[in-house]
Each structure stands twice: as C-alpha cells, then as structure tokens.
Protein backbone atom coordinates (compact mmCIF):
# COMPACT_ATOMS: atom_id res chain seq x y z
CA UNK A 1 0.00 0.00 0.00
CA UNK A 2 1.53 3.13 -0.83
CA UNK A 3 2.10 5.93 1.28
CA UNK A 4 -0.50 8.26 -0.15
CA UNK A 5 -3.40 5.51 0.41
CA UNK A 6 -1.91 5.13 4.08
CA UNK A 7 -1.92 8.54 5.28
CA UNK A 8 -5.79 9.12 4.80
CA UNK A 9 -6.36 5.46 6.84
CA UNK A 10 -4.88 7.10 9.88
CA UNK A 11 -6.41 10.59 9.81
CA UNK A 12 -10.12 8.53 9.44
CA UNK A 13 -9.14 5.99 12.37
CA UNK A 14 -7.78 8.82 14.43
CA UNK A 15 -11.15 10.76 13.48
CA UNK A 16 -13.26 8.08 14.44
CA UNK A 17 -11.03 7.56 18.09
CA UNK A 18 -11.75 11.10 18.45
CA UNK A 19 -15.50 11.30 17.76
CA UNK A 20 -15.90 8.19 20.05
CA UNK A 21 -14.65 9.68 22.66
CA UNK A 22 -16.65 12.69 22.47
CA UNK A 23 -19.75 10.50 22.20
CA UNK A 24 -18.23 8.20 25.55
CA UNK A 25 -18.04 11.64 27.21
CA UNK A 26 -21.33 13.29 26.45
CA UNK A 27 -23.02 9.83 27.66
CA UNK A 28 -21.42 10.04 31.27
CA UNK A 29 -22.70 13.44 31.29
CA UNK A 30 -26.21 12.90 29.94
CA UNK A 31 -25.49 10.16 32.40
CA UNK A 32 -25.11 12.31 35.83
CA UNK A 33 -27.23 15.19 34.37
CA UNK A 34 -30.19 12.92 34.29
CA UNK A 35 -29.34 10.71 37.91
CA UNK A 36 -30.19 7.50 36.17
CA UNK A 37 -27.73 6.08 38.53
CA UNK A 38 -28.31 8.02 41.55
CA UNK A 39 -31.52 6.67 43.84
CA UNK A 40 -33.66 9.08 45.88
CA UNK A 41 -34.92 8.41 49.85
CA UNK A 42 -37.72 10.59 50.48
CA UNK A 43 -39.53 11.03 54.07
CA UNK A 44 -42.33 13.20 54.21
CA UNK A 45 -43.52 11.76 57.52
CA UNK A 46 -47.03 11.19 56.18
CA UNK A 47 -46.70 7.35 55.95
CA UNK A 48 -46.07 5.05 58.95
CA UNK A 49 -45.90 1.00 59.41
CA UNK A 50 -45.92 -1.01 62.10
CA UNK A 51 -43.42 -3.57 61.76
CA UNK A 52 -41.78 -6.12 64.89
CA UNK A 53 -43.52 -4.11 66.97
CA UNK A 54 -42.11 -0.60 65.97
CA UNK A 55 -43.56 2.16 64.51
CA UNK A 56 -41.82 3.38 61.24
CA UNK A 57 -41.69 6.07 58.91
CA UNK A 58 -41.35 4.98 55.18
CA UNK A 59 -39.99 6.67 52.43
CA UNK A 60 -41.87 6.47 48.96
CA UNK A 61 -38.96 3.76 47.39
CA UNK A 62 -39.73 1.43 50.66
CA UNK A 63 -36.77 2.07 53.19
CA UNK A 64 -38.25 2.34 56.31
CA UNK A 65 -36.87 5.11 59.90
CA UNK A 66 -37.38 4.40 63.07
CA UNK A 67 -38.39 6.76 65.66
CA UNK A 68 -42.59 7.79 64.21
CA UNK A 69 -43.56 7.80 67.68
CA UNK A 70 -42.05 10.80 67.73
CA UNK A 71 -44.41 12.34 64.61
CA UNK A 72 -46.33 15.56 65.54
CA UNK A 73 -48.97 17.69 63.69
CA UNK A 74 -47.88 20.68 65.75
CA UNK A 75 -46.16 21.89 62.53
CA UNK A 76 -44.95 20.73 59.39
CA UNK A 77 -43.26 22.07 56.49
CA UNK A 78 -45.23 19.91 54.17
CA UNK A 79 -48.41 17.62 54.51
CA UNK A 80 -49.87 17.78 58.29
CA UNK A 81 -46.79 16.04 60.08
CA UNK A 82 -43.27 16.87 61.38
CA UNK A 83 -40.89 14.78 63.72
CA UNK A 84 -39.80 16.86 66.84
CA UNK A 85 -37.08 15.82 68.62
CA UNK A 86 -35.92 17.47 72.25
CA UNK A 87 -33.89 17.11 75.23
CA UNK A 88 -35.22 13.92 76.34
CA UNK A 89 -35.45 12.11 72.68
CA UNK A 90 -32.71 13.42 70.77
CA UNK A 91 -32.63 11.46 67.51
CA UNK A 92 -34.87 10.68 65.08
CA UNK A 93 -35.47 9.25 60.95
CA UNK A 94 -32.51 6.65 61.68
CA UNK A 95 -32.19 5.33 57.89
CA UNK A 96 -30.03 2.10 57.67
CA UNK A 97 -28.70 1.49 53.73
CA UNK A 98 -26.67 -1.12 52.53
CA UNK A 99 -22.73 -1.48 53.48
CA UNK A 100 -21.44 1.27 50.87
CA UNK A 101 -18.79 1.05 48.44
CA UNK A 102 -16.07 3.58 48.42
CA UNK A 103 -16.87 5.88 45.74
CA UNK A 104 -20.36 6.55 46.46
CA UNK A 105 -21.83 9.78 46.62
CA UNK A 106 -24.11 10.89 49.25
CA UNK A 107 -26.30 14.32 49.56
CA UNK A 108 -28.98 14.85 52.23
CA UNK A 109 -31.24 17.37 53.34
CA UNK A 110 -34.01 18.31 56.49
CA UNK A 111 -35.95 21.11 56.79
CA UNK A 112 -36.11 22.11 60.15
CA UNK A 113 -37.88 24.65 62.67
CA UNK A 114 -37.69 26.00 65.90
CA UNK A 115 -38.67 29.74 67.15
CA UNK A 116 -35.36 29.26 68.63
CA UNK A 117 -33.50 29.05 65.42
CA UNK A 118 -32.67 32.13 63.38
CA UNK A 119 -31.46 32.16 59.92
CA UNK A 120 -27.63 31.25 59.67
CA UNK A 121 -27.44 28.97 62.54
CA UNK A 122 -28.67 26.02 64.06
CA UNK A 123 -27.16 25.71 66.56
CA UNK A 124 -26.80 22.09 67.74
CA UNK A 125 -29.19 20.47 65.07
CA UNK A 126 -27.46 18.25 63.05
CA UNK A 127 -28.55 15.75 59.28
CA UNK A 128 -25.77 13.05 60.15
CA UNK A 129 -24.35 10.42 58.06
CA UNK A 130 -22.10 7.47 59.82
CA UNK A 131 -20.66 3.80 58.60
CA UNK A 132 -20.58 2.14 62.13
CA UNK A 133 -17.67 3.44 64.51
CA UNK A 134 -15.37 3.98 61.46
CA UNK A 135 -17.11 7.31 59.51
CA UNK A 136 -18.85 9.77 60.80
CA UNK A 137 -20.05 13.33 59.49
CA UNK A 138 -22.37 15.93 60.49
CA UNK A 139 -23.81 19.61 59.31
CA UNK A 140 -25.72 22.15 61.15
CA UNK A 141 -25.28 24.26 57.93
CA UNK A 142 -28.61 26.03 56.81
CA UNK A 143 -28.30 26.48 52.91
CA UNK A 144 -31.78 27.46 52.53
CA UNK A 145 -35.35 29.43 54.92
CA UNK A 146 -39.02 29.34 53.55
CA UNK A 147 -41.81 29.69 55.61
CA UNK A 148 -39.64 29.99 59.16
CA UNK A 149 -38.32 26.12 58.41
CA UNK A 150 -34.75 25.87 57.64
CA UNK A 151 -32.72 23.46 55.60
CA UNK A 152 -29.70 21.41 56.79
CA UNK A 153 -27.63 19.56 53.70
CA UNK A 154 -25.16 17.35 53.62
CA UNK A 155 -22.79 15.74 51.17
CA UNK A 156 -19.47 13.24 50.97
CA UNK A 157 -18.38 10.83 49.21
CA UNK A 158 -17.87 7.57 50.91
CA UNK A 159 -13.69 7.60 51.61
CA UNK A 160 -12.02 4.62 50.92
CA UNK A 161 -12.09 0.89 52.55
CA UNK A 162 -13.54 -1.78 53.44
CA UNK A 163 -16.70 -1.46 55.23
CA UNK A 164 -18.55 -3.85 57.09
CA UNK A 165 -21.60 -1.73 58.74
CA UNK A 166 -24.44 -0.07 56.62
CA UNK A 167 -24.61 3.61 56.08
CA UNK A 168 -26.96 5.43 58.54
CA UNK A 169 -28.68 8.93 57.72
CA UNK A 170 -30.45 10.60 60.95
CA UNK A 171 -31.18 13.59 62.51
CA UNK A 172 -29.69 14.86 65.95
CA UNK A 173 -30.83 17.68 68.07
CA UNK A 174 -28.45 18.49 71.05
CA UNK A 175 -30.18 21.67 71.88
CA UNK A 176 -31.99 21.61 74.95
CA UNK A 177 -35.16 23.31 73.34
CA UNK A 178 -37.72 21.49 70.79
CA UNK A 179 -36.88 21.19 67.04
CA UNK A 180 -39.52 19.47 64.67
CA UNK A 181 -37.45 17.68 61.59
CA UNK A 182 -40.14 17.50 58.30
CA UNK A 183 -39.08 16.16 54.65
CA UNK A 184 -35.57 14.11 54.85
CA UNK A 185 -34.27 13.19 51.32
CA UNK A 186 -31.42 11.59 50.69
CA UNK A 187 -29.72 11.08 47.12
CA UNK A 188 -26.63 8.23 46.20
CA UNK A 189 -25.31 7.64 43.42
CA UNK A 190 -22.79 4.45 43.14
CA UNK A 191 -20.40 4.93 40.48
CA UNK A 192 -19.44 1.27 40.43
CA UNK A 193 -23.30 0.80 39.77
CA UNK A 194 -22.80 2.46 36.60
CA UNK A 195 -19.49 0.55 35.46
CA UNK A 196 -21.43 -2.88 36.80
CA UNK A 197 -24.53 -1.94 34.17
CA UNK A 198 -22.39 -0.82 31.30
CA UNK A 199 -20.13 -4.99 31.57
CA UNK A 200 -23.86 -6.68 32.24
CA UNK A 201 -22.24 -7.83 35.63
CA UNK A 202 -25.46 -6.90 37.53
C-alpha cells in the first residue's frame, strides 16, 4: 500500500477515536445530568408501618426510619406532620442502607424549625451520616429558609475501605429546646453501579 493511500487510513481511524470519545463523554454526562444512577430516599412523615412491633416512617422507594412515635402535627413544612425531637429524645429518621462502596456519593437534606433558630445557625441540630464506629459526618449548615423552616444539607463521598456496617442517615438535636425535623431526602449515586450496568455484571 503506498504511502499516499496510508496517510488518509490514519487521519479517518484517528477521526473516528476522536469522535468516540466525544460521544463516551457526552453519555457520562447525559449520564449524571439525568441521575439514572443516583436513587432518591424521600420522608415526608405522612406514611407510617408497624413492623416487629415498631412504629416506622417509610420513604416512597420502601426504606423504612425508626423513631414515628415521635411524629407531631404541631407543625410541618409539608403535609400535616413533622418529627420533633428534644432534650429527652434526641434522635430521630434513623435510615439504615446497605454497606457502601467507596466511591459513592451521598447528599442529604431536612428542613427544620424551631422559634429558637434564626437564619444562619442552628445551633446544635445536626442531618448526620455514619458507617458504624469507622465514619462519621455531620452539618448544622442552613443552605436554605421558607416559611420559618430551615434546611440542613449534607454531602461526601464515601472515603475509601472496606466497610462492614451499613450507612446510617439521621437527625440529631443536642439543643436543649424542641426542634420538629419535616421532609428528609437523601440522594446516592454508586459509580461502580454504573461501570457494573455498562459490563452486564449486575
């Protein structure tokens, strides 16, 4: 094959490595844009269960948080219910998920209200995230006020090793005053889900 005939081989085949991976790229971000890999936990403390003789909240994929004694129609961001949590009973919407992978991504968020809270702070309320006695991470942070409620987010990605206890999502108030906890979401998205999907592994 002469050299003239070679020279437009390479320029297609290094055209064609280059448009694939501009098409391999815009799917991972069509991908994450969309959250086709990323599954949402939402509690708005409407729904309960009864199950082994507990009370439960459950979320509208199934996963189920303990502590709906608690549940109050004092106030409520949303719907006609609210958790409040005080001195006495200090956490609340305990969500046990699988053991995580390293890699995944976690984001949470509570709205929460108390006369006692003013915008910026809140003091000692806390959206918590923990992996047994090994992770552990907490915000007071309000990123957001409507209505007098306040929002408290969170979000980490799961650091690396080898876990053996489930992730946990809850809330925590250490104040010694009454703070009602309404609408918990929680978002994770799993990488390795997405690499598992793409080699038919799952």
């Amino acid at each position: 094959m002469s050299e003239t005939r070679i020279i437009p081989v390479v320029l297609n085949f290094i055209r064609m490595v280059f448009l694939m991976g501009i098409i391999i790229f815009l799917i991972f971000k069509f991908i994450r844009f969309s959250d086709l890999f990323v599954e949402q936990t939402k509690f708005g403390l409407e729904q309960i269960v009864s199950q082994n003789n507990k009370t439960l909240f459950i979320a509208e994929n199934g996963y189920c948080s303990e502590n709906a004694l608690f549940r109050t129609n004092e106030y409520a961001f949303e719907g006609s219910y609210a958790l409040k949590l005080d001195s006495i009973n200090r956490f609340g919407l305990s969500t046990a998920f699988e053991v995580p992978k390293s890699q995944d991504s976690v984001e949470a968020s509570v709205w929460i209200y108390s006369s006692k809270i003013q915008k910026g702070t809140a003091h000692e309320a806390f959206i918590v995230a923990s992996i047994g006695d090994v992770f552990w991470k907490g915000s007071n942070i309000i990123t957001d006020t409507k209505f007098g409620w306040h929002k408290l987010y969170i979000k980490f990605a799961v650091p690396a090793s080898s876990y053996t206890k489930p992730l946990t999502i809850y809330c925590w108030n250490n104040n010694n005053y009454e703070v009602y906890f309404d609408n918990l979401i929680i978002n994770r998205s799993n990488l390795i889900s997405f690499s598992d999907f793409i080699l038919n592994k799952k």
